[in-house]
C-alpha atoms as a PDB file:
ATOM      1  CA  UNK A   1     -14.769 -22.542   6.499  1.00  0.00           C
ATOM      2  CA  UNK A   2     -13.647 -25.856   4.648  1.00  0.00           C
ATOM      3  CA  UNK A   3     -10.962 -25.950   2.621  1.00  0.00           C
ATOM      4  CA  UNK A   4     -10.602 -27.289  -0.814  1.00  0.00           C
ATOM      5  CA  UNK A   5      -9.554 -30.597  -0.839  1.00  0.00           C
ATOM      6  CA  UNK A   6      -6.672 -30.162  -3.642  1.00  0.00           C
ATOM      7  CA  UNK A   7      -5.146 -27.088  -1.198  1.00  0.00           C
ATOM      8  CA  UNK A   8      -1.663 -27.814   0.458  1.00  0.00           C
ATOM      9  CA  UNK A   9      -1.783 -28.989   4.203  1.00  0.00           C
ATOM     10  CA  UNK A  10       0.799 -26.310   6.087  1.00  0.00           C
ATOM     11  CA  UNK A  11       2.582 -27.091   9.480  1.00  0.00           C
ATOM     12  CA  UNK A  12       3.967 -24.187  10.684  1.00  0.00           C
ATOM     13  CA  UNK A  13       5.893 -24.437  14.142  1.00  0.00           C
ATOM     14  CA  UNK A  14       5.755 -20.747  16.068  1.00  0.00           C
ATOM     15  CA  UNK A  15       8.399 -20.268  17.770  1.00  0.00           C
ATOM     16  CA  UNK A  16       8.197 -21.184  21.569  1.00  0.00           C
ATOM     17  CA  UNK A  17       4.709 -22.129  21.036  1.00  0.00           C
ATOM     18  CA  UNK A  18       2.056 -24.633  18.776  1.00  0.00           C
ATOM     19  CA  UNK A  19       2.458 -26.183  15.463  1.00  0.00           C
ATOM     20  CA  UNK A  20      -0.426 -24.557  13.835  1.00  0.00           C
ATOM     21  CA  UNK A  21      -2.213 -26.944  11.025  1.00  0.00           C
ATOM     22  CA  UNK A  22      -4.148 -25.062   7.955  1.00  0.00           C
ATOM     23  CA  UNK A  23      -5.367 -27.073   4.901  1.00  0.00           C
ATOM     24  CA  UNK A  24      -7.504 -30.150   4.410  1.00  0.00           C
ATOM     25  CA  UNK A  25      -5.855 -32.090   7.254  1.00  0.00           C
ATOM     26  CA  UNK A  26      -7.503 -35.647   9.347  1.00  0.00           C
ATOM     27  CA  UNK A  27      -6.698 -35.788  12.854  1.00  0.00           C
ATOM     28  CA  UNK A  28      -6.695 -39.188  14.241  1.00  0.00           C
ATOM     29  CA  UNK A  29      -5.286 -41.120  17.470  1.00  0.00           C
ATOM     30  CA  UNK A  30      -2.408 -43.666  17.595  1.00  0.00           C
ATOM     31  CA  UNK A  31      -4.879 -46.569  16.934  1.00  0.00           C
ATOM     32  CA  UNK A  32      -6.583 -44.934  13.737  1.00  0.00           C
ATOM     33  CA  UNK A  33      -9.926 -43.173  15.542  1.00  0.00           C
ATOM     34  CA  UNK A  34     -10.899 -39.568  13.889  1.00  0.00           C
ATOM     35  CA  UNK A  35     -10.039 -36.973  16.445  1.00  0.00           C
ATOM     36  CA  UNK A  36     -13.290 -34.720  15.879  1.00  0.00           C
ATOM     37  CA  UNK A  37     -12.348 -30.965  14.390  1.00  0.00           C
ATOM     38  CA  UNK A  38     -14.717 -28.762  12.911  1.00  0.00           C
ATOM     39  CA  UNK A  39     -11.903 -25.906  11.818  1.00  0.00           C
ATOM     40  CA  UNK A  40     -10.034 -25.633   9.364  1.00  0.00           C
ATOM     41  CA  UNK A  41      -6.988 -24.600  11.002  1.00  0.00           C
ATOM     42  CA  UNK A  42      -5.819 -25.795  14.141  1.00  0.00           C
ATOM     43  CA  UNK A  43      -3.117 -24.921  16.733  1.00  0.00           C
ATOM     44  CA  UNK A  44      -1.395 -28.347  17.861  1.00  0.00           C
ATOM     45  CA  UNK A  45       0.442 -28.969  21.274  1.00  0.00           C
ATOM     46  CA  UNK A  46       3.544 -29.383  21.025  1.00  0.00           C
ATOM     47  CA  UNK A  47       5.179 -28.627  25.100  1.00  0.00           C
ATOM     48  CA  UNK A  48       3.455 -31.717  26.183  1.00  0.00           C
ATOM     49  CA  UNK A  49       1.392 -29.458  29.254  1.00  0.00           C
ATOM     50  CA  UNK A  50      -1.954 -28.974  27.188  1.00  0.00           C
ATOM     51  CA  UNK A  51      -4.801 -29.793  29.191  1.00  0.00           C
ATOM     52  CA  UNK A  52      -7.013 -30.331  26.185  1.00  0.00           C
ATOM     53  CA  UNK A  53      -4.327 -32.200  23.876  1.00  0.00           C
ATOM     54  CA  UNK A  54      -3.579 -32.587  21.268  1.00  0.00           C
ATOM     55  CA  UNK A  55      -5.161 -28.757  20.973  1.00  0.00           C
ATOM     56  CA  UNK A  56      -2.698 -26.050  22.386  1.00  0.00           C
ATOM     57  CA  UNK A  57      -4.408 -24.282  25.268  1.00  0.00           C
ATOM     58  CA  UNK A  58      -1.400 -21.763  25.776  1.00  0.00           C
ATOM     59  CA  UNK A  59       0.471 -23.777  28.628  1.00  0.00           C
ATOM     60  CA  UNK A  60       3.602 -23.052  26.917  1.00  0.00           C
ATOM     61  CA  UNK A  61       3.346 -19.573  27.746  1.00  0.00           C
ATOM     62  CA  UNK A  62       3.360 -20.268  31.746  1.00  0.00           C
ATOM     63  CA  UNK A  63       5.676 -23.744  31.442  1.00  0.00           C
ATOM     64  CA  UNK A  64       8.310 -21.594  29.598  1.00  0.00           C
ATOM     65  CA  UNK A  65       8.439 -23.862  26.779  1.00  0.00           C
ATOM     66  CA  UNK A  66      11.082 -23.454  23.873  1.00  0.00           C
ATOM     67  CA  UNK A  67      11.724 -24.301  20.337  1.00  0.00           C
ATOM     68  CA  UNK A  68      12.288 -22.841  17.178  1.00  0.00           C
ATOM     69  CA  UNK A  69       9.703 -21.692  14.840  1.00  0.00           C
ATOM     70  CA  UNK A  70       9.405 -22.058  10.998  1.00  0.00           C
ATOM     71  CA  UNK A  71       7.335 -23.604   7.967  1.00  0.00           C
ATOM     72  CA  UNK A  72       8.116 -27.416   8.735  1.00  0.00           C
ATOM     73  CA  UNK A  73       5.677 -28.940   5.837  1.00  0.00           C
END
């Protein structure tokens, strides 16, 4: 479901895990180019093992991957 486009973006960093992305966010590479996303909240990489980056495809869970957790935006 889209989300209003006046809505707050969130960035919330789980603890040992993704930063998970809710609001009316644009993904887009290093060089400008729309990463395609058709949800309206998205879980991010953030251990650097995701085989489908820059989605999280749980890889922290098996790499052991740390780092606190908390609303970051």
């Amino acid at each position: 479901m889209p989300h209003d486009r006046d809505e707050p973006v969130t960035v919330t960093a789980y603890e040992d895990g993704p930063l998970l992305v809710r609001g009316p966010f644009e993904l887009r590479t290093p060089d400008g180019k729309p990463i395609a996303c058709d949800r309206a909240t998205v879980a991010l990489c953030r251990c650097g093992h995701s085989s489908v980056k820059p989605f999280c495809d749980g890889s922290h869970k098996v790499t052991g991957f740390r780092a606190p957790g908390g609303e970051t935006a």
